[in-house]
N, C-alpha and C. Protein backbone atom coordinates (compact mmCIF):
# COMPACT_ATOMS: atom_id res chain seq x y z
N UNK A 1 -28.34 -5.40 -19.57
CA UNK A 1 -27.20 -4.51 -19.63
C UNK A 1 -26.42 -4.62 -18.34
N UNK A 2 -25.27 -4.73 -18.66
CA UNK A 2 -24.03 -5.09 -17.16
C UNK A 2 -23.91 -3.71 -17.20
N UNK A 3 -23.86 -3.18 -15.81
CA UNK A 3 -22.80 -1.81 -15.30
C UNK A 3 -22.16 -2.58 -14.33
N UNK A 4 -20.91 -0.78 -13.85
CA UNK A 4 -19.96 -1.09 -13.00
C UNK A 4 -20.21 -1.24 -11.74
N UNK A 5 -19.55 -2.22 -11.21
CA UNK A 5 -20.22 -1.52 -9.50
C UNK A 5 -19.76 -0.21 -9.57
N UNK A 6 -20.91 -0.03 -7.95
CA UNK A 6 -20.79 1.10 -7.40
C UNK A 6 -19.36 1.34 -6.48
N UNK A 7 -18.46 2.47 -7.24
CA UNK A 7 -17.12 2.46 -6.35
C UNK A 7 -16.66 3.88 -6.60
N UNK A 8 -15.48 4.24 -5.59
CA UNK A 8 -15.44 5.63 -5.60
C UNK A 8 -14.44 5.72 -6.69
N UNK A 9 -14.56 7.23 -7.73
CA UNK A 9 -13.12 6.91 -8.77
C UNK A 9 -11.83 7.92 -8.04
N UNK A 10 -11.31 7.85 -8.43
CA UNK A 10 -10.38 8.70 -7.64
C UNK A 10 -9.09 9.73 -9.07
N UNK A 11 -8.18 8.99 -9.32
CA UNK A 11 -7.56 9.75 -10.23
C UNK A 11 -7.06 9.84 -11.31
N UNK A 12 -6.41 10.11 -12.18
CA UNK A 12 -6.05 9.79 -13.67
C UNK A 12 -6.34 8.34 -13.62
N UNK A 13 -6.86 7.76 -14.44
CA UNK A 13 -7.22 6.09 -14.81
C UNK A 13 -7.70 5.22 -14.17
N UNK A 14 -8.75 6.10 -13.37
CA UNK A 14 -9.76 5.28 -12.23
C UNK A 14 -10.30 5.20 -12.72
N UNK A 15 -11.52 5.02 -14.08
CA UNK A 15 -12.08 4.22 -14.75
C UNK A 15 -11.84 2.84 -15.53
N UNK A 16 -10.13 2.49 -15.53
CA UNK A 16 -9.72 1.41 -15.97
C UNK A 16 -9.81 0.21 -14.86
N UNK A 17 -9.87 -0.97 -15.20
CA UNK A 17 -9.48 -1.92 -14.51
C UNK A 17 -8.05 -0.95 -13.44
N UNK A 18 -7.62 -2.39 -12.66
CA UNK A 18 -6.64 -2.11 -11.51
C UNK A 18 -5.09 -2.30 -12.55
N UNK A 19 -4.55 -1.25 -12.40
CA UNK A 19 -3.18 -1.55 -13.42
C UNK A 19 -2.10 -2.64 -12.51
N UNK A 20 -1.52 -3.54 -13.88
CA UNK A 20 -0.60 -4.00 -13.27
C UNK A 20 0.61 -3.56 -12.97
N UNK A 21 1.45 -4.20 -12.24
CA UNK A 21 3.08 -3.42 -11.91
C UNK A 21 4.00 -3.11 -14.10
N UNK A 22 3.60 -3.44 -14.71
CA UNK A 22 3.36 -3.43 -15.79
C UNK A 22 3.26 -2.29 -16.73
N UNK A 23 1.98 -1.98 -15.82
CA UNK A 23 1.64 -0.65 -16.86
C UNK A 23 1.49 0.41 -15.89
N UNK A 24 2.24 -0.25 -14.75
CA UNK A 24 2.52 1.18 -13.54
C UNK A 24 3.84 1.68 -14.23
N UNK A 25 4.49 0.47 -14.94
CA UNK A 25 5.88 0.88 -15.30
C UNK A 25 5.81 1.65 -16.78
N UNK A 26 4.74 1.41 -17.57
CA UNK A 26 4.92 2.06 -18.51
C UNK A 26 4.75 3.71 -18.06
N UNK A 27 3.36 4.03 -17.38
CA UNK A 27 3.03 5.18 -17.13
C UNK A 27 3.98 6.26 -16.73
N UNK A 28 5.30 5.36 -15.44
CA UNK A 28 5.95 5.98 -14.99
C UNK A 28 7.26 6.30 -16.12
N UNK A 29 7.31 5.06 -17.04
CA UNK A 29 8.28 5.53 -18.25
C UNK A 29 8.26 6.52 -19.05
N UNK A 30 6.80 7.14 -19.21
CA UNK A 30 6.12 8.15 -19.76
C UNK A 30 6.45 9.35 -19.16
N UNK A 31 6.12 9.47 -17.86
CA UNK A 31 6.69 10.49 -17.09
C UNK A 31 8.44 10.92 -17.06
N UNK A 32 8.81 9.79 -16.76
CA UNK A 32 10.60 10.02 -17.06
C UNK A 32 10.90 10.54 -18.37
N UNK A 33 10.30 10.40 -19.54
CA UNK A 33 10.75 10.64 -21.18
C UNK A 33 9.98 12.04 -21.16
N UNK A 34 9.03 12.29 -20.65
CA UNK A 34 8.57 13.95 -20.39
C UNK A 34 9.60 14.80 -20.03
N UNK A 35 10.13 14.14 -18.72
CA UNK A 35 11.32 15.01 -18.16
C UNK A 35 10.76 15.45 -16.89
N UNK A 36 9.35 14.92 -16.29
CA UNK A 36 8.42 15.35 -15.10
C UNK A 36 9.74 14.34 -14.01
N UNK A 37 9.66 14.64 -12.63
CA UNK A 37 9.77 14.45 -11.66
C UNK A 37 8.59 14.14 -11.02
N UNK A 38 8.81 12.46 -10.68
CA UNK A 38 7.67 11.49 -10.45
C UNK A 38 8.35 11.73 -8.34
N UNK A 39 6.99 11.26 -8.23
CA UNK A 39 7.30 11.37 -6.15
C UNK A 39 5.80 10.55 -6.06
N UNK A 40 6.02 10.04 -4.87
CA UNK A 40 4.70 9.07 -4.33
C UNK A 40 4.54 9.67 -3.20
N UNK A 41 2.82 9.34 -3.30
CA UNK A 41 2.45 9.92 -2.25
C UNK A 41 1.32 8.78 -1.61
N UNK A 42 0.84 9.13 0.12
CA UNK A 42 -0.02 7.87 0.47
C UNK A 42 -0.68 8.82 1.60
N UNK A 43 -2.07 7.83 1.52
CA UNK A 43 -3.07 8.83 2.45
C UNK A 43 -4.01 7.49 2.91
N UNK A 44 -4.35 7.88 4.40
CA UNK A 44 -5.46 6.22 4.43
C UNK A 44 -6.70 6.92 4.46
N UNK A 45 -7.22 8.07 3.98
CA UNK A 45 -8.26 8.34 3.59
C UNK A 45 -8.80 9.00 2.41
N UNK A 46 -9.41 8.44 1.26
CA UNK A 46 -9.37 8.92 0.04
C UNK A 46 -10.28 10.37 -0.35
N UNK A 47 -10.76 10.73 0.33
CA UNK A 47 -12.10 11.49 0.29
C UNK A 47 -11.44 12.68 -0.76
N UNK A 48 -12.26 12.89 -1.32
CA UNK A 48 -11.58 14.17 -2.70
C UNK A 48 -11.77 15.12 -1.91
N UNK A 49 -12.00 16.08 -0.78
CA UNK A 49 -11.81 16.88 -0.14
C UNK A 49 -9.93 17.15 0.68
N UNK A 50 -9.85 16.06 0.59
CA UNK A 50 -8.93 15.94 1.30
C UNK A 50 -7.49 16.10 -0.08
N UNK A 51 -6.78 17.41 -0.02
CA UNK A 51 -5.72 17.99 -1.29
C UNK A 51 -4.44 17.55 -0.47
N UNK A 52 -4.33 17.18 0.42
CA UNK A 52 -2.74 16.86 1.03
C UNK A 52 -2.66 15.73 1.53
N UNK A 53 -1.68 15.26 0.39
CA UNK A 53 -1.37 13.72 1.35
C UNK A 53 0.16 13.78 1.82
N UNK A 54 0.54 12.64 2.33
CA UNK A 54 1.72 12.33 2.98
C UNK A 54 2.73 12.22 1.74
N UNK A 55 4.00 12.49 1.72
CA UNK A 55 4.72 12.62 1.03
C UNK A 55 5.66 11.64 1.27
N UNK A 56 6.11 9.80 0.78
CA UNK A 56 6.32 9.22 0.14
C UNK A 56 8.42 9.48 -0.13
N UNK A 57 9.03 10.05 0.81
CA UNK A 57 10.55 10.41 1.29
C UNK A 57 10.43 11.60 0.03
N UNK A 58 10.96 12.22 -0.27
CA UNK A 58 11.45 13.31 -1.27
C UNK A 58 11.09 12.67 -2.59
N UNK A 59 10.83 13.66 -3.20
CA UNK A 59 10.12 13.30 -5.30
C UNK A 59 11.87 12.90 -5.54
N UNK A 60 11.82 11.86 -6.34
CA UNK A 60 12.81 11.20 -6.84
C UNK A 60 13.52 12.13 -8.11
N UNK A 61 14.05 13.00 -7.52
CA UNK A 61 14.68 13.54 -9.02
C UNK A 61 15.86 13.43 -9.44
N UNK A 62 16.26 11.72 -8.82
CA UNK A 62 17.64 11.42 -9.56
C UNK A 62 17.06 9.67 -10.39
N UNK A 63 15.85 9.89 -10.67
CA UNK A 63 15.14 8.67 -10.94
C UNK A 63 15.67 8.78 -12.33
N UNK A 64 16.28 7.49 -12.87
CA UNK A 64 16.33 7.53 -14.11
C UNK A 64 15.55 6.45 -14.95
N UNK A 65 15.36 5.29 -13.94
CA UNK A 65 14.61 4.09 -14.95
C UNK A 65 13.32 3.66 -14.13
N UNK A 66 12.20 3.36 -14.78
CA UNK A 66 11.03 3.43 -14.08
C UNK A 66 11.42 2.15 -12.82
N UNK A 67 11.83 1.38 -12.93
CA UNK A 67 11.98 -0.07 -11.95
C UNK A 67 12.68 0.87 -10.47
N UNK A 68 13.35 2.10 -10.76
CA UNK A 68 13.82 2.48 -9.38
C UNK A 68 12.72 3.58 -8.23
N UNK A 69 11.54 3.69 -9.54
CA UNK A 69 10.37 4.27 -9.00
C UNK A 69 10.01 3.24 -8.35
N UNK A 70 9.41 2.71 -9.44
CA UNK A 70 8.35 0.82 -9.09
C UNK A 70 8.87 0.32 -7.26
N UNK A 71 10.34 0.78 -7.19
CA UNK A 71 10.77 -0.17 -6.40
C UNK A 71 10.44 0.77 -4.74
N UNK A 72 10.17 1.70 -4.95
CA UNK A 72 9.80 3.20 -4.22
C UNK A 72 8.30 2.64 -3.75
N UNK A 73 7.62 2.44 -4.83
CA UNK A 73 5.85 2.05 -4.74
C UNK A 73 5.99 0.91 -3.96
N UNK A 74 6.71 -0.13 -4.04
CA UNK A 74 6.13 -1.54 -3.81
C UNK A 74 7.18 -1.11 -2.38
N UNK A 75 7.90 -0.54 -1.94
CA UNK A 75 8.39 -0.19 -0.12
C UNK A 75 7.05 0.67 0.42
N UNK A 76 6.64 1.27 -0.76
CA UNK A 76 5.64 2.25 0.30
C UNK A 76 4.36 1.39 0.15
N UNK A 77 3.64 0.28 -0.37
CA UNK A 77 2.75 -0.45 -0.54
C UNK A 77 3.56 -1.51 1.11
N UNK A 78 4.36 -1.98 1.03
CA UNK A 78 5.04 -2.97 2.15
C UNK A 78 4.88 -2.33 3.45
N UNK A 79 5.00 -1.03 3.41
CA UNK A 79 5.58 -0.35 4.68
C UNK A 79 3.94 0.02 5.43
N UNK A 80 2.94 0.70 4.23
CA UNK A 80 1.57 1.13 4.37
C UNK A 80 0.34 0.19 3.57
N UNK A 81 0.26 -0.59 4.07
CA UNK A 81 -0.68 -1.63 3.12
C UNK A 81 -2.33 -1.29 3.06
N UNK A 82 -2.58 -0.46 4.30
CA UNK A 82 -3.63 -0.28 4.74
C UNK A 82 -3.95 1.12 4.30
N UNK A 83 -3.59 2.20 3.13
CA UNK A 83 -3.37 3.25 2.62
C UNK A 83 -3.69 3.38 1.02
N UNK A 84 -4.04 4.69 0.59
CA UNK A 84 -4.19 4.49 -0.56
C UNK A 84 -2.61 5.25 -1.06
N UNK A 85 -2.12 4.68 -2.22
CA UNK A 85 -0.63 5.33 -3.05
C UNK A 85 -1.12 5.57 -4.03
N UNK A 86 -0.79 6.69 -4.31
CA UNK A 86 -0.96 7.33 -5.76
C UNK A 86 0.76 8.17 -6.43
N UNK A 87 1.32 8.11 -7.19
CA UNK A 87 2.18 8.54 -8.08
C UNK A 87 1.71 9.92 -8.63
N UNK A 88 2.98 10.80 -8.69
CA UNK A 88 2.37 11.69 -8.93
C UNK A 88 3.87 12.42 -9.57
N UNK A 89 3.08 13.47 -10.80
CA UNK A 89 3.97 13.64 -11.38
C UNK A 89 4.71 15.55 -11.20
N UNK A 90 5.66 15.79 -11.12
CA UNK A 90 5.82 17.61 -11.30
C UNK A 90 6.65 17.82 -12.33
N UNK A 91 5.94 18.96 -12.68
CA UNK A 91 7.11 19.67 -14.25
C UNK A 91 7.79 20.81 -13.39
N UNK A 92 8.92 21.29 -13.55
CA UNK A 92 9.47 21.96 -12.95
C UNK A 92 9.50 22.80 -13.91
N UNK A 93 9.64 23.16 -14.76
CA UNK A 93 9.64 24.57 -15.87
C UNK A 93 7.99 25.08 -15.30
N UNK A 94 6.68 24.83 -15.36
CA UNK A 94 5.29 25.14 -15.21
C UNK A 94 5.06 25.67 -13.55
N UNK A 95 6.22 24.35 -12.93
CA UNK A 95 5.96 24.27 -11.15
C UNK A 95 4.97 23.99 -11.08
N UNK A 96 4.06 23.01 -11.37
CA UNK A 96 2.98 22.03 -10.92
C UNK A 96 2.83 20.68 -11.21
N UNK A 97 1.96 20.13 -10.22
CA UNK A 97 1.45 18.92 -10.47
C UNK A 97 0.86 18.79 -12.19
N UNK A 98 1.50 17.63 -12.69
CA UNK A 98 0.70 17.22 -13.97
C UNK A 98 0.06 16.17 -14.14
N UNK A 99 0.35 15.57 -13.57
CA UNK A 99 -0.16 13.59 -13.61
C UNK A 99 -0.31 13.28 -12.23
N UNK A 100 -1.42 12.78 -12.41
CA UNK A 100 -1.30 11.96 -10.98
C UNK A 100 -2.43 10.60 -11.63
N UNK A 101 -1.90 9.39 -10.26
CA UNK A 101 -2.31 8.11 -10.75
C UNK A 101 -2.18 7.48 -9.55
N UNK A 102 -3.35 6.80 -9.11
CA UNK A 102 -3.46 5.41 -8.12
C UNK A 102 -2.85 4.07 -8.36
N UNK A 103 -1.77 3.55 -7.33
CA UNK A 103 -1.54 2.65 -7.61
C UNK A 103 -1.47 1.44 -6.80
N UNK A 104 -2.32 1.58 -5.85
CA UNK A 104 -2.80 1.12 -5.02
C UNK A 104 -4.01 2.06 -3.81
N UNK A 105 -4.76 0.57 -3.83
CA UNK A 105 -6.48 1.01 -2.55
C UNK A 105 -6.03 -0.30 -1.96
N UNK A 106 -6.48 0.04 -0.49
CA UNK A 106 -6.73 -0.73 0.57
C UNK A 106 -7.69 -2.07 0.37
N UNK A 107 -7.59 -3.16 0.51
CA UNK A 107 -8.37 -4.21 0.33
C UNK A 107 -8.96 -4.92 -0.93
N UNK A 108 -7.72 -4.13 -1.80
CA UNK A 108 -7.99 -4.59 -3.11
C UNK A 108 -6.61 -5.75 -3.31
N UNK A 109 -6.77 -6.02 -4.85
CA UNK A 109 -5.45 -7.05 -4.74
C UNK A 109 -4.69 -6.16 -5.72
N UNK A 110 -5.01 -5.16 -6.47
CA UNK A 110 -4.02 -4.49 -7.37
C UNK A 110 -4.77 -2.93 -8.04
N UNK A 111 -4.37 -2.17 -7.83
CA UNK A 111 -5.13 -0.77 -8.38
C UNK A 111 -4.14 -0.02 -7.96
């Protein structure tokens, strides 16, 4: 019987393989057709204790097509390579976090 390695999971769809820029774009298309206000966020330490990360310039709430998110992720992946990014989603009618998702770990080639 194969298991997984041993690795830390972290958030919505950390049991999947590492998503590609692909199905970072679908997820985030999902979020836009909700009507959520998507914002990135990055932290270089993942520890689930840790509820505040760095905030990623202002939540994009003039985002209309996922590629102008995508293009948000892959400056903050360029700028912080050595960090974990996670996407994250807010409903503004509820006022909370609803989604959140890794889209990049440190020393990996894609997650």
């Amino acid at each position: 019987m194969q298991t997984l390695p041993k690795e830390r999971h972290y958030e919505t769809l950390s049991y999947l393989p590492p998503l590609s820029d692909a199905q970072i774009t679908r997820q985030i298309e999902y979020t836009l057709k909700q009507g959520f206000y998507p914002a990135i966020e990055f932290n270089e330490d993942s520890d689930p204790a840790i509820h505040y990360w760095t905030l990623w310039k202002l939540p994009l709430f003039n985002a209309k097509t996922p590629q102008e998110v995508l293009a948000e992720v892959q400056a903050c992946r360029s700028s912080y390579p050595g960090s974990f990014i996670r996407v994250v989603s807010f409903d503004n009618i509820k006022q909370c976090q609803v989604q959140s998702f890794m889209v990049h770990k440190p020393n990996a080639a894609r997650y």
